[in-house]
C-alpha atoms as a PDB file:
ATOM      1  CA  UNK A   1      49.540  37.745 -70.865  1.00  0.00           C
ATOM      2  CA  UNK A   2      53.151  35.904 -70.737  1.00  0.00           C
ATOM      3  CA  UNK A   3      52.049  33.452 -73.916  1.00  0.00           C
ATOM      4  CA  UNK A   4      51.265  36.587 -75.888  1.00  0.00           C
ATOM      5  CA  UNK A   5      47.994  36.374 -75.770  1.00  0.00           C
ATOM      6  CA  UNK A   6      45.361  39.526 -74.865  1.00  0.00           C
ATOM      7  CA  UNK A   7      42.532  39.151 -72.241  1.00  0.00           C
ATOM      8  CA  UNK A   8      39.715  41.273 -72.859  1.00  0.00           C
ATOM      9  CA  UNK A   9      36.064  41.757 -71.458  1.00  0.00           C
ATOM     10  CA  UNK A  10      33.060  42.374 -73.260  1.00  0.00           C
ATOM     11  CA  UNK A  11      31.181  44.577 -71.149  1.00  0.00           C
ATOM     12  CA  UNK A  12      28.204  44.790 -72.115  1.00  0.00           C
ATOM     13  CA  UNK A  13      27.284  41.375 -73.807  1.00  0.00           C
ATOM     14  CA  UNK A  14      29.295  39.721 -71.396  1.00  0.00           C
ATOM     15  CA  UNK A  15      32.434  37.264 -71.101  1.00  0.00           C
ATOM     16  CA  UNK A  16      35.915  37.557 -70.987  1.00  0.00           C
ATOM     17  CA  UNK A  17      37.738  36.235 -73.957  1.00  0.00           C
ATOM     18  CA  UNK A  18      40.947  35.686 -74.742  1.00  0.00           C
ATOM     19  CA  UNK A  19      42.896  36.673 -78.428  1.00  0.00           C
ATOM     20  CA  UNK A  20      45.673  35.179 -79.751  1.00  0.00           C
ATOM     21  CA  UNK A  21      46.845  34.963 -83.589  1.00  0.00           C
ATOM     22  CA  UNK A  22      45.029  31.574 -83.946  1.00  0.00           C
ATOM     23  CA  UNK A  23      41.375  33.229 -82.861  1.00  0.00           C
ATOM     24  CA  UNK A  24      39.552  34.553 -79.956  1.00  0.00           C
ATOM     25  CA  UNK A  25      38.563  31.749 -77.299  1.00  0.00           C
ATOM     26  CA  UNK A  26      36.191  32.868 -74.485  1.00  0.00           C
ATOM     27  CA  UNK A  27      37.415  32.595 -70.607  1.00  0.00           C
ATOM     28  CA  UNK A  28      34.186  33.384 -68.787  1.00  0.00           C
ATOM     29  CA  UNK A  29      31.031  32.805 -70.382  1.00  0.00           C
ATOM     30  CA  UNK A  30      27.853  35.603 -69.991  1.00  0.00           C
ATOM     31  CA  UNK A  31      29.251  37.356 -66.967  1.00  0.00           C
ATOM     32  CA  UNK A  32      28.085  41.075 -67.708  1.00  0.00           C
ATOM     33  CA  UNK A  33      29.327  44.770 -66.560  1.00  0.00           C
ATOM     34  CA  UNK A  34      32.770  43.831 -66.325  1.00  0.00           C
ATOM     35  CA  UNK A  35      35.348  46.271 -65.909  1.00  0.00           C
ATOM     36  CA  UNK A  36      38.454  45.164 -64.969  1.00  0.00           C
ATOM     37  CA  UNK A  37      41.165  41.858 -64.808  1.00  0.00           C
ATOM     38  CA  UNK A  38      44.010  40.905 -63.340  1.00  0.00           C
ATOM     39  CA  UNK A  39      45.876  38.230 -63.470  1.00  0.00           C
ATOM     40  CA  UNK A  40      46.506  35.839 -59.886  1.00  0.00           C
ATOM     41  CA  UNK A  41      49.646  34.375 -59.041  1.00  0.00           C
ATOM     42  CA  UNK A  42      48.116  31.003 -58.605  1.00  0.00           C
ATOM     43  CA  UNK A  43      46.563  31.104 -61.755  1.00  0.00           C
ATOM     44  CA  UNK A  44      43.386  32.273 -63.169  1.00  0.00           C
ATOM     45  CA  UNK A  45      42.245  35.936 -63.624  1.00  0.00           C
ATOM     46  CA  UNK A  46      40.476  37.901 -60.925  1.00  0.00           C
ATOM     47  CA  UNK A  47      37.540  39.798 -62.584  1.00  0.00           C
ATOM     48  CA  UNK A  48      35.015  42.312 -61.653  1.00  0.00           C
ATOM     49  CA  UNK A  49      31.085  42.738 -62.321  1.00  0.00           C
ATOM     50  CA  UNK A  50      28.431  42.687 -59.618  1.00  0.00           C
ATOM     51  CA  UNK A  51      31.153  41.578 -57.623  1.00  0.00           C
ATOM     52  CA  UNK A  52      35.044  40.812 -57.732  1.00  0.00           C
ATOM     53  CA  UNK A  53      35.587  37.212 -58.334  1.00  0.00           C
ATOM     54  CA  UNK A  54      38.509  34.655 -58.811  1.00  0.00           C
ATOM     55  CA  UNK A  55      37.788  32.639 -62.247  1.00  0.00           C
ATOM     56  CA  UNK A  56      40.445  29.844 -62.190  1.00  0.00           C
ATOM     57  CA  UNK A  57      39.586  26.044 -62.561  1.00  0.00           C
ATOM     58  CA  UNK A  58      37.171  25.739 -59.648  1.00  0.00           C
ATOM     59  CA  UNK A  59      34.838  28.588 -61.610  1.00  0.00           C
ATOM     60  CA  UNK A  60      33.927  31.717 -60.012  1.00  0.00           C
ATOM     61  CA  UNK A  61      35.038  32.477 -56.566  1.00  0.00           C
ATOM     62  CA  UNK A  62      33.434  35.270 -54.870  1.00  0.00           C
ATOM     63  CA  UNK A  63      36.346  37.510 -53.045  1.00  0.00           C
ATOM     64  CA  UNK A  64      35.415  40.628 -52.465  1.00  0.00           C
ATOM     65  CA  UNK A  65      31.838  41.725 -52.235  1.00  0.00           C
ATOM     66  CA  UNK A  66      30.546  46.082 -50.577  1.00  0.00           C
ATOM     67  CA  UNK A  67      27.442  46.504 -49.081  1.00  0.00           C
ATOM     68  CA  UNK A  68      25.516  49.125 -51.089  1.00  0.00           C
ATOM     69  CA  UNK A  69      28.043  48.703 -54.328  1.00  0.00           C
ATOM     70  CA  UNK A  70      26.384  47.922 -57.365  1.00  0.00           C
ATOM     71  CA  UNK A  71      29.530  46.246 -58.332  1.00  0.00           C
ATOM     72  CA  UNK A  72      33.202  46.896 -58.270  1.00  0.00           C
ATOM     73  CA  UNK A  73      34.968  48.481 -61.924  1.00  0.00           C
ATOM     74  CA  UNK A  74      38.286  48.367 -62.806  1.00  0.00           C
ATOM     75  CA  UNK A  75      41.312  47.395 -61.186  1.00  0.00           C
ATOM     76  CA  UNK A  76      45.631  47.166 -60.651  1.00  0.00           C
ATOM     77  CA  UNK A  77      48.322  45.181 -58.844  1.00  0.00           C
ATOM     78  CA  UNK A  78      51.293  46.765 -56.970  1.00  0.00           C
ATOM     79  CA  UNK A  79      54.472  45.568 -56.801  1.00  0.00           C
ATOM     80  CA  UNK A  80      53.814  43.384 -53.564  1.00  0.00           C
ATOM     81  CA  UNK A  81      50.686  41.384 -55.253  1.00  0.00           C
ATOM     82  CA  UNK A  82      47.674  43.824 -53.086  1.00  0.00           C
ATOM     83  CA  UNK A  83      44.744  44.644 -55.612  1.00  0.00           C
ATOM     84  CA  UNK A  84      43.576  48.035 -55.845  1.00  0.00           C
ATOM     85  CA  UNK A  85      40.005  47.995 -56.838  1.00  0.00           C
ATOM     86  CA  UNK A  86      36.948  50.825 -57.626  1.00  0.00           C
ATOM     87  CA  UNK A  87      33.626  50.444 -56.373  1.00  0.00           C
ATOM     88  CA  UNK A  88      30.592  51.424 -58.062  1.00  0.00           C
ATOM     89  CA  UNK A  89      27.586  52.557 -56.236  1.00  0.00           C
ATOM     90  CA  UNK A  90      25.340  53.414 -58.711  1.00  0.00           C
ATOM     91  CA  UNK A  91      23.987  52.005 -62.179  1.00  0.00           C
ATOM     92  CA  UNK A  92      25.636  53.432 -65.455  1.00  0.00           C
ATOM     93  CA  UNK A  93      23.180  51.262 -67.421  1.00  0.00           C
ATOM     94  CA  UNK A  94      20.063  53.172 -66.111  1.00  0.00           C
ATOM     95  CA  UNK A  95      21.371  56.748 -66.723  1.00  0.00           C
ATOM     96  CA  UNK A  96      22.127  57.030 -62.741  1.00  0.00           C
ATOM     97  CA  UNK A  97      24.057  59.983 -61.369  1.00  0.00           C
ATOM     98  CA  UNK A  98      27.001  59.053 -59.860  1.00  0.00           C
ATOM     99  CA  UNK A  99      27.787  59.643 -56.268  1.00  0.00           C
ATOM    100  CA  UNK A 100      30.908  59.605 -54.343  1.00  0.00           C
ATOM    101  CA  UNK A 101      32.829  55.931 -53.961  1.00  0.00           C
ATOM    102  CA  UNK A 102      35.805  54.781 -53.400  1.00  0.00           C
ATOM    103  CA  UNK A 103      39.099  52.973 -54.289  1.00  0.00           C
ATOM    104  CA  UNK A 104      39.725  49.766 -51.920  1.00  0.00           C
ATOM    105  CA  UNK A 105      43.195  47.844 -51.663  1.00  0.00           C
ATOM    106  CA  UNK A 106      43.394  44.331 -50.742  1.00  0.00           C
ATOM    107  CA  UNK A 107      46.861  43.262 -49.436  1.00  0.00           C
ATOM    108  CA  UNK A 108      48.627  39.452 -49.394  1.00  0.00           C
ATOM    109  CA  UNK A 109      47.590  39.401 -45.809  1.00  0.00           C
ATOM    110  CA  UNK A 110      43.523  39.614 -46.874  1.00  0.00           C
ATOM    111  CA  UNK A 111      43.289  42.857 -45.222  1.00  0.00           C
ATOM    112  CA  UNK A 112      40.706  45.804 -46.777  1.00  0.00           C
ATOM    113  CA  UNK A 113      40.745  49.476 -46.625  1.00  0.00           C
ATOM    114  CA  UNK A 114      39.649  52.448 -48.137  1.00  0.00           C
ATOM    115  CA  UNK A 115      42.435  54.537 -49.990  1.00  0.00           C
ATOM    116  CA  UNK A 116      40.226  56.903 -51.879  1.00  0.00           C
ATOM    117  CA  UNK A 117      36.523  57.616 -50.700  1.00  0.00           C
ATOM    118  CA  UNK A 118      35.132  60.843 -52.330  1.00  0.00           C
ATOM    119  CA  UNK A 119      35.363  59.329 -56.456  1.00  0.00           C
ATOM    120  CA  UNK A 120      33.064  60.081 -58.920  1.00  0.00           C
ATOM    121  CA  UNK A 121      32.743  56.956 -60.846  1.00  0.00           C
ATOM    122  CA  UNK A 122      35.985  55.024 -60.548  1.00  0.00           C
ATOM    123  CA  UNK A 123      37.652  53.749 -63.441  1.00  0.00           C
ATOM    124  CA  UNK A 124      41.018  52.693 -64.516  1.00  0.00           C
ATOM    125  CA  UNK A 125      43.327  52.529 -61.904  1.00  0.00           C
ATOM    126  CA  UNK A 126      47.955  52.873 -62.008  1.00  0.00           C
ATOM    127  CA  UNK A 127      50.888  53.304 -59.916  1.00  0.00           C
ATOM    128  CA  UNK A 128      53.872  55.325 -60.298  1.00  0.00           C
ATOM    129  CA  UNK A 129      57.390  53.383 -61.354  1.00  0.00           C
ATOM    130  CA  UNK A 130      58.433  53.739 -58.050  1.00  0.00           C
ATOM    131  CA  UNK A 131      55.660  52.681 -56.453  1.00  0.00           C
ATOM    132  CA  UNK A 132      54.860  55.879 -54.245  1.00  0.00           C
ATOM    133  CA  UNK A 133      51.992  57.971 -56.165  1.00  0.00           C
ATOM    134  CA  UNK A 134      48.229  55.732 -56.989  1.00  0.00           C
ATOM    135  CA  UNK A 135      46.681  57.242 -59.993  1.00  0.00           C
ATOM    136  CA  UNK A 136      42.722  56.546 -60.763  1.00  0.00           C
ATOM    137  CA  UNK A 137      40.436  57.902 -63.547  1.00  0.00           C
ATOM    138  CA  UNK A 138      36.989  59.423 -62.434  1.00  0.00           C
ATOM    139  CA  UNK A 139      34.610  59.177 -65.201  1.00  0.00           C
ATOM    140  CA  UNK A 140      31.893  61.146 -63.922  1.00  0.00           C
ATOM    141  CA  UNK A 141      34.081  64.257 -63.401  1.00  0.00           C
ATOM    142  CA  UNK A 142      36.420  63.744 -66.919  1.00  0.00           C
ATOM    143  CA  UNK A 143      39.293  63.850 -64.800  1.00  0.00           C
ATOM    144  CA  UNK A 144      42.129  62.090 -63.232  1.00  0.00           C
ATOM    145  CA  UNK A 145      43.099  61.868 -59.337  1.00  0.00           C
ATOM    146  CA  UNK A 146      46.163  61.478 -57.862  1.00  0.00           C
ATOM    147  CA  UNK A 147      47.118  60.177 -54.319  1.00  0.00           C
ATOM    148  CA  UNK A 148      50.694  60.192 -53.196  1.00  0.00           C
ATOM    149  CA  UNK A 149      53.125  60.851 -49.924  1.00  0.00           C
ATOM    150  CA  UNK A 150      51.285  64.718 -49.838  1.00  0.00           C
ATOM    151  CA  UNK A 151      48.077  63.665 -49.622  1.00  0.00           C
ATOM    152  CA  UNK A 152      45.243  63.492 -52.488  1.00  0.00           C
ATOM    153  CA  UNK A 153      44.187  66.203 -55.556  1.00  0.00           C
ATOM    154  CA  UNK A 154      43.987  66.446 -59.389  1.00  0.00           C
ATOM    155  CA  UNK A 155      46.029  64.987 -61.682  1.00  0.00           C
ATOM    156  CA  UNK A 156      45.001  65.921 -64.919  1.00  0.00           C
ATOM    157  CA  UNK A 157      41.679  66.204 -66.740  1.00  0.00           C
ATOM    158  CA  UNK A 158      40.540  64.996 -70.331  1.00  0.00           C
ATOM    159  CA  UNK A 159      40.862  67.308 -73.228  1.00  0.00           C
ATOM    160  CA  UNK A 160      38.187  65.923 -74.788  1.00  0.00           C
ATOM    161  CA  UNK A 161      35.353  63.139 -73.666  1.00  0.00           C
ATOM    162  CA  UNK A 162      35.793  61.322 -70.405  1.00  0.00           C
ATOM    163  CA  UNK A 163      38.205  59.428 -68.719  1.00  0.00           C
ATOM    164  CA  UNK A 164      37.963  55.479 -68.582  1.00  0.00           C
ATOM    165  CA  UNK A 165      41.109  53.354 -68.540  1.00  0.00           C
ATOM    166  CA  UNK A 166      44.267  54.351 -67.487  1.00  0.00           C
ATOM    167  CA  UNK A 167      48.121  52.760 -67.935  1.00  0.00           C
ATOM    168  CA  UNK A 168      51.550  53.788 -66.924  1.00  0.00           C
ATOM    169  CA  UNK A 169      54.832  53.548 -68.858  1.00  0.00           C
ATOM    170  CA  UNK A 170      58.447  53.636 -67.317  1.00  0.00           C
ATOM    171  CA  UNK A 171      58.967  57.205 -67.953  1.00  0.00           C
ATOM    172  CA  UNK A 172      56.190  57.719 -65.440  1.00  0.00           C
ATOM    173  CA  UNK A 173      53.845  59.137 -67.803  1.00  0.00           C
ATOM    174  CA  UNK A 174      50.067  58.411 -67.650  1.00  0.00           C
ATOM    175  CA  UNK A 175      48.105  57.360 -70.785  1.00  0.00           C
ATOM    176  CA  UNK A 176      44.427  57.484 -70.241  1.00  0.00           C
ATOM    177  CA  UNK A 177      41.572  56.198 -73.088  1.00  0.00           C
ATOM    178  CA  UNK A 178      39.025  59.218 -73.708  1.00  0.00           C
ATOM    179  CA  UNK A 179      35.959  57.605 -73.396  1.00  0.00           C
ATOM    180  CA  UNK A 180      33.206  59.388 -75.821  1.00  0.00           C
ATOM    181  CA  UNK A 181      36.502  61.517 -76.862  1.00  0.00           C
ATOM    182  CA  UNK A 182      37.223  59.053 -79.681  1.00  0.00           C
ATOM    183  CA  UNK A 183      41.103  59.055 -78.605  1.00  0.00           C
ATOM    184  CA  UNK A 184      43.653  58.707 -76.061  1.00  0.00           C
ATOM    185  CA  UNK A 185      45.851  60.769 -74.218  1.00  0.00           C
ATOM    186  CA  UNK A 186      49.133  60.744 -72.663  1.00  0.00           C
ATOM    187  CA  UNK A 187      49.901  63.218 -69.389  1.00  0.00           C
ATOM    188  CA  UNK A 188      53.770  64.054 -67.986  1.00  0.00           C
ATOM    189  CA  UNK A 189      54.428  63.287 -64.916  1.00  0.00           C
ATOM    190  CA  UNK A 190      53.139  66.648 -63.691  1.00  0.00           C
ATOM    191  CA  UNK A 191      49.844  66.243 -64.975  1.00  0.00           C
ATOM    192  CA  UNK A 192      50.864  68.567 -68.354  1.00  0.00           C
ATOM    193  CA  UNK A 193      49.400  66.953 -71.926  1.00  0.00           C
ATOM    194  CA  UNK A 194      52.356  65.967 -73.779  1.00  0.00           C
ATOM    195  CA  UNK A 195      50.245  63.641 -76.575  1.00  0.00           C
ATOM    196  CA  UNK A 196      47.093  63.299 -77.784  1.00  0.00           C
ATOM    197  CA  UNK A 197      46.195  60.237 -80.711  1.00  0.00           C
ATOM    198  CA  UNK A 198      43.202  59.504 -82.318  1.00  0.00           C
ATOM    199  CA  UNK A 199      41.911  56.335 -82.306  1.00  0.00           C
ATOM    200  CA  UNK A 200      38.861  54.837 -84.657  1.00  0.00           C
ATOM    201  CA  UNK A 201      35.470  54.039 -82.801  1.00  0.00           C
ATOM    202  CA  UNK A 202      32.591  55.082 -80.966  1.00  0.00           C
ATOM    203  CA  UNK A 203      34.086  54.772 -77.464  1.00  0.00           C
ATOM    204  CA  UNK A 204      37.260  54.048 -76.340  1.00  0.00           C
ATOM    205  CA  UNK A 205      37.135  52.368 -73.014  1.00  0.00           C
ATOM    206  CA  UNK A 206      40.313  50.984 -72.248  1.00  0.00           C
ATOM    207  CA  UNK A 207      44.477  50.375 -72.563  1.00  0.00           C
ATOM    208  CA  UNK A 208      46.877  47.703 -72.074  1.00  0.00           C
ATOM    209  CA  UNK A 209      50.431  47.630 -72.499  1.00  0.00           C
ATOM    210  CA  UNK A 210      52.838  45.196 -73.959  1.00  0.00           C
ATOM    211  CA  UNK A 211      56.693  46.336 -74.475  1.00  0.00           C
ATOM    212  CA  UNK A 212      56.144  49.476 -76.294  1.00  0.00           C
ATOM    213  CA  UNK A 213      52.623  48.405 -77.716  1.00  0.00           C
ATOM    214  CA  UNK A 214      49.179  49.902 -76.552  1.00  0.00           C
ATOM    215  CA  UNK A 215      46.170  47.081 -77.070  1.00  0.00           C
ATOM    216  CA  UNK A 216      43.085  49.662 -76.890  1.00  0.00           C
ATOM    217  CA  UNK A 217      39.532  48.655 -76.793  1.00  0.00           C
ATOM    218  CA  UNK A 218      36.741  50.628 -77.865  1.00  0.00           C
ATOM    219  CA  UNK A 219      33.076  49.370 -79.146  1.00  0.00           C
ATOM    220  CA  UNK A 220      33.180  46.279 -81.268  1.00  0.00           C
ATOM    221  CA  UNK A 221      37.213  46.449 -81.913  1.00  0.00           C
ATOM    222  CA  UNK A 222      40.588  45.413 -79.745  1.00  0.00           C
ATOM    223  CA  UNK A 223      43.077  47.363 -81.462  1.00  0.00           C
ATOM    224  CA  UNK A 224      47.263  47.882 -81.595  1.00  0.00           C
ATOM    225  CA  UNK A 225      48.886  51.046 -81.469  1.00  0.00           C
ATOM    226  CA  UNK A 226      53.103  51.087 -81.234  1.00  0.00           C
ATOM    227  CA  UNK A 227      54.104  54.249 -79.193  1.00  0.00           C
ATOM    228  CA  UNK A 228      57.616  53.698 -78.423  1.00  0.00           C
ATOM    229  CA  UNK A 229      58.128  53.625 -75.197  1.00  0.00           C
ATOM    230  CA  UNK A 230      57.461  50.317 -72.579  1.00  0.00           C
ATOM    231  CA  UNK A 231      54.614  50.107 -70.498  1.00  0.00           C
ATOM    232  CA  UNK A 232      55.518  49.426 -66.553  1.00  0.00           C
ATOM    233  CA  UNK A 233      55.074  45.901 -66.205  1.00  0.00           C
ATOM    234  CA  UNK A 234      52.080  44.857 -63.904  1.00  0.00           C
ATOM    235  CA  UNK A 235      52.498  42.066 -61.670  1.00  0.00           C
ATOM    236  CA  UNK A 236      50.122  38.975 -60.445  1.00  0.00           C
ATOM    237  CA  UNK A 237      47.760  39.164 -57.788  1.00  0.00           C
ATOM    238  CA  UNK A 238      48.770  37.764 -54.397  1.00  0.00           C
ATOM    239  CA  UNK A 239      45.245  38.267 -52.283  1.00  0.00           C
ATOM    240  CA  UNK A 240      44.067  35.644 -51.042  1.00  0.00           C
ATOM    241  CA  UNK A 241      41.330  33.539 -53.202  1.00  0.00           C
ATOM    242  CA  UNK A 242      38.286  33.874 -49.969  1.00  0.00           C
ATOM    243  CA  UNK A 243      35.587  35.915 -49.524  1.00  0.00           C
ATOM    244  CA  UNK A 244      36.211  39.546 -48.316  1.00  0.00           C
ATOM    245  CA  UNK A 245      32.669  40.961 -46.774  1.00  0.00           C
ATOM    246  CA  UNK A 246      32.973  44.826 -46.582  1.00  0.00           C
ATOM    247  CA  UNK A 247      30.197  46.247 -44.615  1.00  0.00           C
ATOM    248  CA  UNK A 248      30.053  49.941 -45.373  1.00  0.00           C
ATOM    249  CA  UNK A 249      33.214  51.652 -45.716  1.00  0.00           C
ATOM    250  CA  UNK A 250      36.231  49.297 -44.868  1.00  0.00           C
ATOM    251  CA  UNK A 251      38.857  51.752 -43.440  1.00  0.00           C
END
């Protein structure tokens, strides 16, 4: 965040809490199954679950909610403030396979469509420095698509575990947290491994940058790795704060 400070959700025992050297502080009380937040221009934090809501000083605003989702996962902003978002349709907690879903993008103007519809449990979502090439995680399938001016296919897939949240950095490179794979990995821009680090924990879920700094959360722990080189920055929301009704596939 701009005052330093590092959002973070507790999935499973629910809230999003914020940490800052004087403590933790929590944002959104009890709201479970969260996995992803962005930050809104006009202030407050947009933040998935059952649903995608707007948390600001009003409470929770309901913006976007699919027919036949379970929920909607994680989630990026592009350079001109439209949300891309994944949507779940099944239920991790209960052991459920996953079926195909898809990757939605709100713009400023409140419109939604599908970019992505055949995803095996989507997770973290990025964009390419210049803006050209959307890159999203499928958990289900350990492996990382890729959509750009050609068309959609595989990126990359995880040397080890699955793949759960995803970041860029200027060079255009792709970091992506393992999962179950107890580490996280960095991909060229061609899709080739160029790093691999190991990181302490059960699970490691998801990444954040700030500057040349990785926050990385994994069961029980938010931790800080320095990697030396900058994360691409990612902006504030711009969608509008109403509700967005998709009845079966918005396209």
């Amino acid at each position: 965040m701009p005052d330093g400070s590092v959002v973070f959700a507790n999935t499973t025992e629910g809230g999003v809490h914020r940490w800052s050297p004087a403590g933790v502080t929590t944002v959104v009380a009890r709201r479970r199954g969260i996995g992803g937040i962005a930050a809104h221009v006009d202030g407050g934090l947009l933040v998935g679950g059952r649903d995608l809501v707007h948390a600001g000083d009003a409470g929770l605003t309901t913006v976007l909610d699919v027919d036949g989702a379970t929920g909607v996962n994680d989630m990026t902003v592009t350079a001109d403030g439209s949300v891309l978002v994944g949507v779940l349709r099944h239920r991790p907690g209960a052991g459920e396979t996953a079926p195909p879903s898809e990757l939605l993008r709100i713009s400023p103007a409140g419109s939604v469509r599908v970019v992505l519809e055949d995803l095996l449990w989507p997770n973290g979502i990025g964009v390419s420095p210049d803006g050209t090439t959307v890159y999203v995680a499928e958990f289900a399938a350990a492996r990382v698509r890729v959509l750009g001016p050609d068309g959609g296919s595989v990126f990359a897939r995880a040397p080890r575990g699955e793949c759960d949240g995803l970041a860029v950095d200027v060079e255009g490179c792709v970091w992506v947290a393992l999962g179950s794979g107890g580490g996280i990995a960095r991909f060229t821009a061609d899709g080739g491994l160029d790093e691999l680090i190991d990181v302490p924990g059960r699970f490691v879920s998801s990444l954040a940058f700030s500057g040349t700094a990785i926050y990385v959360t994994t069961v029980g722990a938010l931790l800080r790795l320095d990697v030396g080189v900058e994360g691409l920055a990612v902006g504030e929301a711009r969608i509008p704060v109403a509700r967005h009704h998709v009845t079966g596939h918005a396209r």
